[in-house]
Structure formats: C-alpha cells, structure tokens
PDB file of N, CA and C in Angstrom:
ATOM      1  N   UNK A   1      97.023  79.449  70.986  1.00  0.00           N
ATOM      2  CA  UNK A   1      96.955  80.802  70.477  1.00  0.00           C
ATOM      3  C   UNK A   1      98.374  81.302  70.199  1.00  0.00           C
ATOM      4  N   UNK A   2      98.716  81.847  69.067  1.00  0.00           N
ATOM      5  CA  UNK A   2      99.795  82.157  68.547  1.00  0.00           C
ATOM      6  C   UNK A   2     100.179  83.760  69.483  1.00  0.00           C
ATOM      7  N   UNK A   3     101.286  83.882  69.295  1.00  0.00           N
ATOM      8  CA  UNK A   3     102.083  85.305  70.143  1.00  0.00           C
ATOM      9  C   UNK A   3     101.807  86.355  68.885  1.00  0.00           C
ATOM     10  N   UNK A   4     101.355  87.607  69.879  1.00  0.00           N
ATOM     11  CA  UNK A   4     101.139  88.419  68.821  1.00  0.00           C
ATOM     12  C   UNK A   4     102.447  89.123  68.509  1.00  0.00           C
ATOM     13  N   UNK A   5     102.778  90.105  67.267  1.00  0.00           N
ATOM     14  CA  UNK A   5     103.811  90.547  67.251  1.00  0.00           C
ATOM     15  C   UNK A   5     103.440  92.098  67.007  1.00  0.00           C
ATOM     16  N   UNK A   6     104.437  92.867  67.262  1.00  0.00           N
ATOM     17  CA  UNK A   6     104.012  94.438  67.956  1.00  0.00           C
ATOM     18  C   UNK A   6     103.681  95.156  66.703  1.00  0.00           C
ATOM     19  N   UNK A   7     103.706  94.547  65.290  1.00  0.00           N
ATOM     20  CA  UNK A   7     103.037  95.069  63.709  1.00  0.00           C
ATOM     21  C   UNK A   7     101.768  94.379  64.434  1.00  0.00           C
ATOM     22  N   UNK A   8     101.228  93.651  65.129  1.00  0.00           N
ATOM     23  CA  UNK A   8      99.844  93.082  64.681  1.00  0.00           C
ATOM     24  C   UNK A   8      98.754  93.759  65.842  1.00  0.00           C
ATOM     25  N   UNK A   9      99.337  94.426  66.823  1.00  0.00           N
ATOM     26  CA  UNK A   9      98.743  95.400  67.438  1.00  0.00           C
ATOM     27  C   UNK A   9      98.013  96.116  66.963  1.00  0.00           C
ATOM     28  N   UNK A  10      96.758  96.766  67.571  1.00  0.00           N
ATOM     29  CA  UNK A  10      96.162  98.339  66.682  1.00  0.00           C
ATOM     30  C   UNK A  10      97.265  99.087  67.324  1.00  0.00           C
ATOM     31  N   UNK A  11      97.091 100.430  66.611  1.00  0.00           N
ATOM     32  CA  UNK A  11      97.487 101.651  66.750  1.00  0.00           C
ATOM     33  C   UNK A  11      97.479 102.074  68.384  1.00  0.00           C
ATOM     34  N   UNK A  12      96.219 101.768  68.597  1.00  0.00           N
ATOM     35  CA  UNK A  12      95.410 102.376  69.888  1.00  0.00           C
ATOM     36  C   UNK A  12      96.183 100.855  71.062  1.00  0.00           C
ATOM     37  N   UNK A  13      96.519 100.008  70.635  1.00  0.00           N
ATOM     38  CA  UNK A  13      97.317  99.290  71.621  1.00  0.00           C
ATOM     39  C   UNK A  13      98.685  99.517  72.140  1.00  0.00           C
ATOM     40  N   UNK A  14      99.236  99.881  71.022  1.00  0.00           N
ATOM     41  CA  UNK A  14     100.145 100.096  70.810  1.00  0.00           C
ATOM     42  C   UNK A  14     100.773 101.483  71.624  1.00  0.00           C
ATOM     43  N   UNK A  15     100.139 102.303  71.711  1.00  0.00           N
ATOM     44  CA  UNK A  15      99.823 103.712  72.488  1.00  0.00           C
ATOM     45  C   UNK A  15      99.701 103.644  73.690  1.00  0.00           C
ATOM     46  N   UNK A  16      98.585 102.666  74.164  1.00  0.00           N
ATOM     47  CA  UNK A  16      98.566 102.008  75.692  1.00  0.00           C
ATOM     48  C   UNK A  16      99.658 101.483  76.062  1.00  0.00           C
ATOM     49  N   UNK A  17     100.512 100.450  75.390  1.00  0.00           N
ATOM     50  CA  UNK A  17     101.424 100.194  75.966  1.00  0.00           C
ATOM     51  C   UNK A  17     103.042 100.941  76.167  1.00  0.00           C
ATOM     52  N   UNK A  18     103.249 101.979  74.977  1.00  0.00           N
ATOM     53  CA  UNK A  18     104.060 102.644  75.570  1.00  0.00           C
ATOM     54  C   UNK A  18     103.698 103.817  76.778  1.00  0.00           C
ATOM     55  N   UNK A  19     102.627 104.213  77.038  1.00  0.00           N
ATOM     56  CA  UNK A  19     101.967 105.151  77.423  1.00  0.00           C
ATOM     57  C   UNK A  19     102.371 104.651  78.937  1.00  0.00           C
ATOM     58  N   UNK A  20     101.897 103.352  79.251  1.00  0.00           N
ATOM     59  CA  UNK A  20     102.381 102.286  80.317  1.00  0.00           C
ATOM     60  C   UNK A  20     103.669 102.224  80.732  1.00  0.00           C
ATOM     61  N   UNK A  21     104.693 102.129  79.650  1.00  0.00           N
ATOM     62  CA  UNK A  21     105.631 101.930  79.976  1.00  0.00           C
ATOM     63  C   UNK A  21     106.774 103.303  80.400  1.00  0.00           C
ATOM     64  N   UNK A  22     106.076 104.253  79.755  1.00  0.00           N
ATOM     65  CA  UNK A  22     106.783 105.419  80.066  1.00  0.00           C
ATOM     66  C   UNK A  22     106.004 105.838  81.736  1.00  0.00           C
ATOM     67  N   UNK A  23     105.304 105.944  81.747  1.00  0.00           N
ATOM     68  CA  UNK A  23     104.595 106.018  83.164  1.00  0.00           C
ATOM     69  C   UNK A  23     105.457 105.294  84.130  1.00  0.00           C
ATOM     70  N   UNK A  24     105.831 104.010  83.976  1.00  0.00           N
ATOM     71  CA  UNK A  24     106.775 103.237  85.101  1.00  0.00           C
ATOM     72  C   UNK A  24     107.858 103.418  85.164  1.00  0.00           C
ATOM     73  N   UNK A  25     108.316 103.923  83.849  1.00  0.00           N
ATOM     74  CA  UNK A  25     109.800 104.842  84.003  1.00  0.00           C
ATOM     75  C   UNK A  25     109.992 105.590  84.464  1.00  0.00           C
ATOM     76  N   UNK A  26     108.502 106.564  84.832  1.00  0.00           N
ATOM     77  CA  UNK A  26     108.952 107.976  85.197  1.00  0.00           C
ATOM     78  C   UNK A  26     108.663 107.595  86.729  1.00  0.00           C
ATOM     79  N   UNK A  27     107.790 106.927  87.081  1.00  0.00           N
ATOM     80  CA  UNK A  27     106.979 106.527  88.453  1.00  0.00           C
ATOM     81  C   UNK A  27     108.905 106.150  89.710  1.00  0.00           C
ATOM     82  N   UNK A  28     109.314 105.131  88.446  1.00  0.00           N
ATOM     83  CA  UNK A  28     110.769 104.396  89.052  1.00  0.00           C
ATOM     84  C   UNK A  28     111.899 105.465  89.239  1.00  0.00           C
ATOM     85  N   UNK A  29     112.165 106.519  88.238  1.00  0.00           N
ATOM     86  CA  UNK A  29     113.158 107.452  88.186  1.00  0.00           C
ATOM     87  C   UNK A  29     112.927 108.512  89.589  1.00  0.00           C
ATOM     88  N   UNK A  30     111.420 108.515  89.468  1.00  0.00           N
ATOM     89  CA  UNK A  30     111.022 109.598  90.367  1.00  0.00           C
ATOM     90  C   UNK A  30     111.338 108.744  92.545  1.00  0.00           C
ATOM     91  N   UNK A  31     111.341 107.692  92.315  1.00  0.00           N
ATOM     92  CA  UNK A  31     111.217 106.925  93.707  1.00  0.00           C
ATOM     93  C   UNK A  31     112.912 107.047  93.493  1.00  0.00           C
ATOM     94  N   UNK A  32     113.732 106.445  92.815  1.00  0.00           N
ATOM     95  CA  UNK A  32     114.982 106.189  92.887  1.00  0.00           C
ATOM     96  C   UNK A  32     115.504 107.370  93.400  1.00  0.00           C
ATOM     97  N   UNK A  33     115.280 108.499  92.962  1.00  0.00           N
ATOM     98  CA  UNK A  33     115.791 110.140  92.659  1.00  0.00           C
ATOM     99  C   UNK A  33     115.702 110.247  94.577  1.00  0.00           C
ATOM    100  N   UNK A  34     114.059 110.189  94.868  1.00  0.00           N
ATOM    101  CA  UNK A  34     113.600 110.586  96.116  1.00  0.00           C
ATOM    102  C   UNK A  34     114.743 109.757  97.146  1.00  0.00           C
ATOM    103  N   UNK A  35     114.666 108.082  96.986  1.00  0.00           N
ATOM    104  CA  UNK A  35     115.478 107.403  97.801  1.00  0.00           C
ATOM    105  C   UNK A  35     116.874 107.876  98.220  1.00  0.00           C
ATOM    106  N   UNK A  36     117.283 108.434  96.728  1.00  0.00           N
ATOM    107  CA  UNK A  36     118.772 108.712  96.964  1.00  0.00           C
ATOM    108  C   UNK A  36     119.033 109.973  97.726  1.00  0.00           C
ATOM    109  N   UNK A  37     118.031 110.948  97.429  1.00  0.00           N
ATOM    110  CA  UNK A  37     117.977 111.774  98.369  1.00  0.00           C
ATOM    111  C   UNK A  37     117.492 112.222  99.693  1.00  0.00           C
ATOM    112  N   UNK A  38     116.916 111.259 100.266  1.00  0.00           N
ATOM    113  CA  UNK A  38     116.342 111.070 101.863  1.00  0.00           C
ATOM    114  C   UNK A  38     117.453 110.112 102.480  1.00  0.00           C
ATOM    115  N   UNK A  39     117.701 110.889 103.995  1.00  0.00           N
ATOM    116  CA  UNK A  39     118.258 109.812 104.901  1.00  0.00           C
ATOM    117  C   UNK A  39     117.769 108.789 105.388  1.00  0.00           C
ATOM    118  N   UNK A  40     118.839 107.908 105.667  1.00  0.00           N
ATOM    119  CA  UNK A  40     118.496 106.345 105.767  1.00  0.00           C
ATOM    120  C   UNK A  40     117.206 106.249 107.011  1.00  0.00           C
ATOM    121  N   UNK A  41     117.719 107.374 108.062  1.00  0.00           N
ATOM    122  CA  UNK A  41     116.894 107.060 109.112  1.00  0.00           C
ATOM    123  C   UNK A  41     114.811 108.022 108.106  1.00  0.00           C
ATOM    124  N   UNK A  42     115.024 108.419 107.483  1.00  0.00           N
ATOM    125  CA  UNK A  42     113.744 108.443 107.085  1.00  0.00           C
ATOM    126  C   UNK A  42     112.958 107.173 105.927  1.00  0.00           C
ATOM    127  N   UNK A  43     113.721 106.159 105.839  1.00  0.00           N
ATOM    128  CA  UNK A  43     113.011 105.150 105.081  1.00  0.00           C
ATOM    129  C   UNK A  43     112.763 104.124 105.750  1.00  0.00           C
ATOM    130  N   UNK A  44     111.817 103.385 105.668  1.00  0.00           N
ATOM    131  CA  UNK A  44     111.235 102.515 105.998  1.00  0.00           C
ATOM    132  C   UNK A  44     112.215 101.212 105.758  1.00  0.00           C
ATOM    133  N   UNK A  45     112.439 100.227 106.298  1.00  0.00           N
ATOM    134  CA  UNK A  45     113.914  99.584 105.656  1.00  0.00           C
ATOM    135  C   UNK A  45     114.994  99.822 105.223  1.00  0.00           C
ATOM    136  N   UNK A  46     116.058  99.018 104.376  1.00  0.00           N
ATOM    137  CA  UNK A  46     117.032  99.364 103.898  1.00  0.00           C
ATOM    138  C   UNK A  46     116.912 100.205 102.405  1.00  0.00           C
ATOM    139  N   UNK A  47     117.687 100.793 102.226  1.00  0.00           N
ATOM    140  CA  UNK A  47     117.657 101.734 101.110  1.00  0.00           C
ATOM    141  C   UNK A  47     118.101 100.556  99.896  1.00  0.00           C
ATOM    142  N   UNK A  48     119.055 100.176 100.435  1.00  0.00           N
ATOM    143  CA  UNK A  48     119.585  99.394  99.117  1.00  0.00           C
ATOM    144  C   UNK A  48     118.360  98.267  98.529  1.00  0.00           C
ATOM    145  N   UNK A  49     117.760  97.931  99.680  1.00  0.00           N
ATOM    146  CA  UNK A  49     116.436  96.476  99.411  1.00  0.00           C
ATOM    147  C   UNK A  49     115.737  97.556  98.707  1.00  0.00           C
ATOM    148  N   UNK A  50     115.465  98.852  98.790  1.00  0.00           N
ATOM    149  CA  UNK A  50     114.170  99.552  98.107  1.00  0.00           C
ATOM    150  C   UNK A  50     114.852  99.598  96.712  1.00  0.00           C
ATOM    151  N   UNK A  51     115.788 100.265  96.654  1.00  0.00           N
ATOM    152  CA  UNK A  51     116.682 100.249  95.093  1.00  0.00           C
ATOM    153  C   UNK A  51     116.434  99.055  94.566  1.00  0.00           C
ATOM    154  N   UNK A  52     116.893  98.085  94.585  1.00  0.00           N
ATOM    155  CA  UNK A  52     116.788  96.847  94.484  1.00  0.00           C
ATOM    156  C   UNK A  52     115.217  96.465  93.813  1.00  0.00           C
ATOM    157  N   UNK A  53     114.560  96.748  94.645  1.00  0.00           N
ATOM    158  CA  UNK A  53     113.145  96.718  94.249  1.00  0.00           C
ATOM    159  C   UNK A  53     112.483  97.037  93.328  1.00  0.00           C
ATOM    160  N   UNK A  54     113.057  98.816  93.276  1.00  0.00           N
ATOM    161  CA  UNK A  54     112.197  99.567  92.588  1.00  0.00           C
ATOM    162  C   UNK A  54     112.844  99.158  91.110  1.00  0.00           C
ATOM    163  N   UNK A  55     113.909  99.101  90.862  1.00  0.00           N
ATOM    164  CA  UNK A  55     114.735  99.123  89.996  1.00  0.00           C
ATOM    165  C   UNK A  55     114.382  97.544  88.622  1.00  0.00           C
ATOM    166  N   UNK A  56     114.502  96.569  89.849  1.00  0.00           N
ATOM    167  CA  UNK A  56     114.353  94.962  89.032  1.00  0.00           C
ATOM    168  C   UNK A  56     112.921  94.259  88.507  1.00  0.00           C
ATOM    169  N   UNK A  57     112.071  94.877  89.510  1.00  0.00           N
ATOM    170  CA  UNK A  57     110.724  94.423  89.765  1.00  0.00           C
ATOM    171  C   UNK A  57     109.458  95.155  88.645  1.00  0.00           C
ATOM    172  N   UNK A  58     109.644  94.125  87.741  1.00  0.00           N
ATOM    173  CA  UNK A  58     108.118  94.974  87.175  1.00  0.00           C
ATOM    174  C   UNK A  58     106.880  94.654  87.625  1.00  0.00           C
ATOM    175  N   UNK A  59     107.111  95.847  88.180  1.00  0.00           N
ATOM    176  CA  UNK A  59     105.437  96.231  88.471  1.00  0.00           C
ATOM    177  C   UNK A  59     104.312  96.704  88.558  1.00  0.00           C
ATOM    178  N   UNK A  60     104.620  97.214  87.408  1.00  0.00           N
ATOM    179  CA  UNK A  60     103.583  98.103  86.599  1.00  0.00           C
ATOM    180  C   UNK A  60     103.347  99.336  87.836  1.00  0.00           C
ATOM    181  N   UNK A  61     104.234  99.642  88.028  1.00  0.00           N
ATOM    182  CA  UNK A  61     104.169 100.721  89.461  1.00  0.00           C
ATOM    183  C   UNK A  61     103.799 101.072  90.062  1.00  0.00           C
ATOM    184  N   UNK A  62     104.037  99.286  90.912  1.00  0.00           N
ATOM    185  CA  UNK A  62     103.158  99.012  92.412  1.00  0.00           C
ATOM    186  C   UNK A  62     104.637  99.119  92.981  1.00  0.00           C
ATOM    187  N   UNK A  63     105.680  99.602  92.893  1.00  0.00           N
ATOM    188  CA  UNK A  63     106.427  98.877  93.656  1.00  0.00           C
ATOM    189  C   UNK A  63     106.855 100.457  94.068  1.00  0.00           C
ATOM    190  N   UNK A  64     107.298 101.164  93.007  1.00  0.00           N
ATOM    191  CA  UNK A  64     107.312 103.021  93.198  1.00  0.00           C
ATOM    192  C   UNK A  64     106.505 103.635  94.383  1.00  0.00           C
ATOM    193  N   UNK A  65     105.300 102.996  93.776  1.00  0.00           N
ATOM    194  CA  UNK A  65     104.186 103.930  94.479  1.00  0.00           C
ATOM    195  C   UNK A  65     103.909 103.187  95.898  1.00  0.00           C
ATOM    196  N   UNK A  66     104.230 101.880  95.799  1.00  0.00           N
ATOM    197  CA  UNK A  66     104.621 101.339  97.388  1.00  0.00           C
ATOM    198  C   UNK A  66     105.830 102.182  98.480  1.00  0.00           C
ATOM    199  N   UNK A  67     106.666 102.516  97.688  1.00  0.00           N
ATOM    200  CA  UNK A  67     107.808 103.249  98.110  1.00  0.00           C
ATOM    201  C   UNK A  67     106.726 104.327  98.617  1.00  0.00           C
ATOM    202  N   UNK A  68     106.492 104.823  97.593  1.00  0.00           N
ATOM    203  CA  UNK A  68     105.974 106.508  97.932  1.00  0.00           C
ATOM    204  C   UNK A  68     105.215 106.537  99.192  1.00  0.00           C
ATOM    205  N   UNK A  69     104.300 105.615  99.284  1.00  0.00           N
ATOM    206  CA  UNK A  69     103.067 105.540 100.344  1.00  0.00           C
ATOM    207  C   UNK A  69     103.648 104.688 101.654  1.00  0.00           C
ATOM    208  N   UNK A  70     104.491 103.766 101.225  1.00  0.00           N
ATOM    209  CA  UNK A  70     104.515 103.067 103.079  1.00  0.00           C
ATOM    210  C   UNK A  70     106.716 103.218 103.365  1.00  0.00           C
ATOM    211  N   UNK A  71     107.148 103.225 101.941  1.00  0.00           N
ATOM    212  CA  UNK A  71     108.820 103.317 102.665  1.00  0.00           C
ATOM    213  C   UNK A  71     109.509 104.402 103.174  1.00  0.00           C
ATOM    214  N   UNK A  72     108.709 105.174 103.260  1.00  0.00           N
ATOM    215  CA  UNK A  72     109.454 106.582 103.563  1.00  0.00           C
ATOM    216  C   UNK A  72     108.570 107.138 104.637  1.00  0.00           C
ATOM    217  N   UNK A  73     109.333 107.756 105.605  1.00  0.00           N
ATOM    218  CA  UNK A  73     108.723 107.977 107.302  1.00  0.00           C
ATOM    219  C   UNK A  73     108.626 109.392 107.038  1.00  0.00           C
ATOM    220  N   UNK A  74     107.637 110.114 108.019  1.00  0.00           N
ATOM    221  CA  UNK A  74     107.398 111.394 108.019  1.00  0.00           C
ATOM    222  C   UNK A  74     108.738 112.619 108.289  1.00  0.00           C
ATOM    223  N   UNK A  75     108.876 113.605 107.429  1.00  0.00           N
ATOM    224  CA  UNK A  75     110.258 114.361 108.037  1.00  0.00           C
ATOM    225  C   UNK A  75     109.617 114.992 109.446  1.00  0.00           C
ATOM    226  N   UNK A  76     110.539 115.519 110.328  1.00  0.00           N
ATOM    227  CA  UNK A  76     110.414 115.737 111.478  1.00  0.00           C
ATOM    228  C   UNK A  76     110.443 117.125 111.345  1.00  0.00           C
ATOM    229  N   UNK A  77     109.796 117.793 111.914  1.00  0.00           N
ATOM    230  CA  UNK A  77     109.708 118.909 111.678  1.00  0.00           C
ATOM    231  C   UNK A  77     110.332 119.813 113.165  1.00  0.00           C
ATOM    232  N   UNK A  78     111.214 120.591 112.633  1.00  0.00           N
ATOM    233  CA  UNK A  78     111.993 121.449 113.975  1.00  0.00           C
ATOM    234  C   UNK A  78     111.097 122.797 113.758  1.00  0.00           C
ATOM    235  N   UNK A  79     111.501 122.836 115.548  1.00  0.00           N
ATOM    236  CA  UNK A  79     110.330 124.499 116.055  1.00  0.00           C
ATOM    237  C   UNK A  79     111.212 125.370 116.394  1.00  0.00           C
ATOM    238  N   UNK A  80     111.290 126.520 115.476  1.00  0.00           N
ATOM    239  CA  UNK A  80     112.339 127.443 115.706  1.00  0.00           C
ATOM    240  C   UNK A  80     111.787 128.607 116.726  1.00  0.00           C
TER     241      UNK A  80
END
C-alpha cells in the first residue's frame, strides 16, 4: 500500500488531524507551564524526567494527562 500524501486526504481528515495535533500542543504547553511552576517536593519524580517526557514523547496526550493525573502530589493545605 502506497503512503498517502496530505493533498490525498479528505477535507474532514485533514481537520482531524490538525484538530489532534493542536490539542497535544496545548495538552503539552499546559503540563510544561504547570511543571515549571510547582515545587519539586509537589511532583511525583524528577521534574526534569517529566519535562523530558512531556516534551519528546508523542503521545497523543497520554503523557500530559499522565502528568496531570498521577505526577503531581496534592498541595498541602495550611490552617490559619
């Protein structure tokens, strides 16, 4: 089977896949942003391995939303 080329797409594919790809941009910008701004002692591992991660790894944004849900620890909440 021959490789398709991005003229031989429909319209409606074509849409899906940037639609996709802007989604993992924003999914990655939004984890990177968060990482850089939480202390080390609130992430789950090293910060730099999550950068690293989020940054190289396509993963159709399993790797963001992995961040979001298991690398980052609860803030602690002070009782005034």
């Amino acid at each position: 089977m021959a490789k398709k080329r991005w003229q031989d797409l429909s319209p409606r594919t074509r849409q899906w896949i940037v639609a996709g790809a802007v989604a993992e941009g924003a999914l990655k910008i939004a984890a990177l942003i968060d990482l850089k701004r939480r202390p080390a002692n609130e992430v789950r591992g090293s910060k730099k391995t999550w950068a690293v991660a989020i940054t190289l790894v396509n993963s159709a944004g399993a790797v963001p939303v992995a961040y979001f849900l298991r690398g980052r620890r609860r803030r602690e909440q002070t009782v005034e």
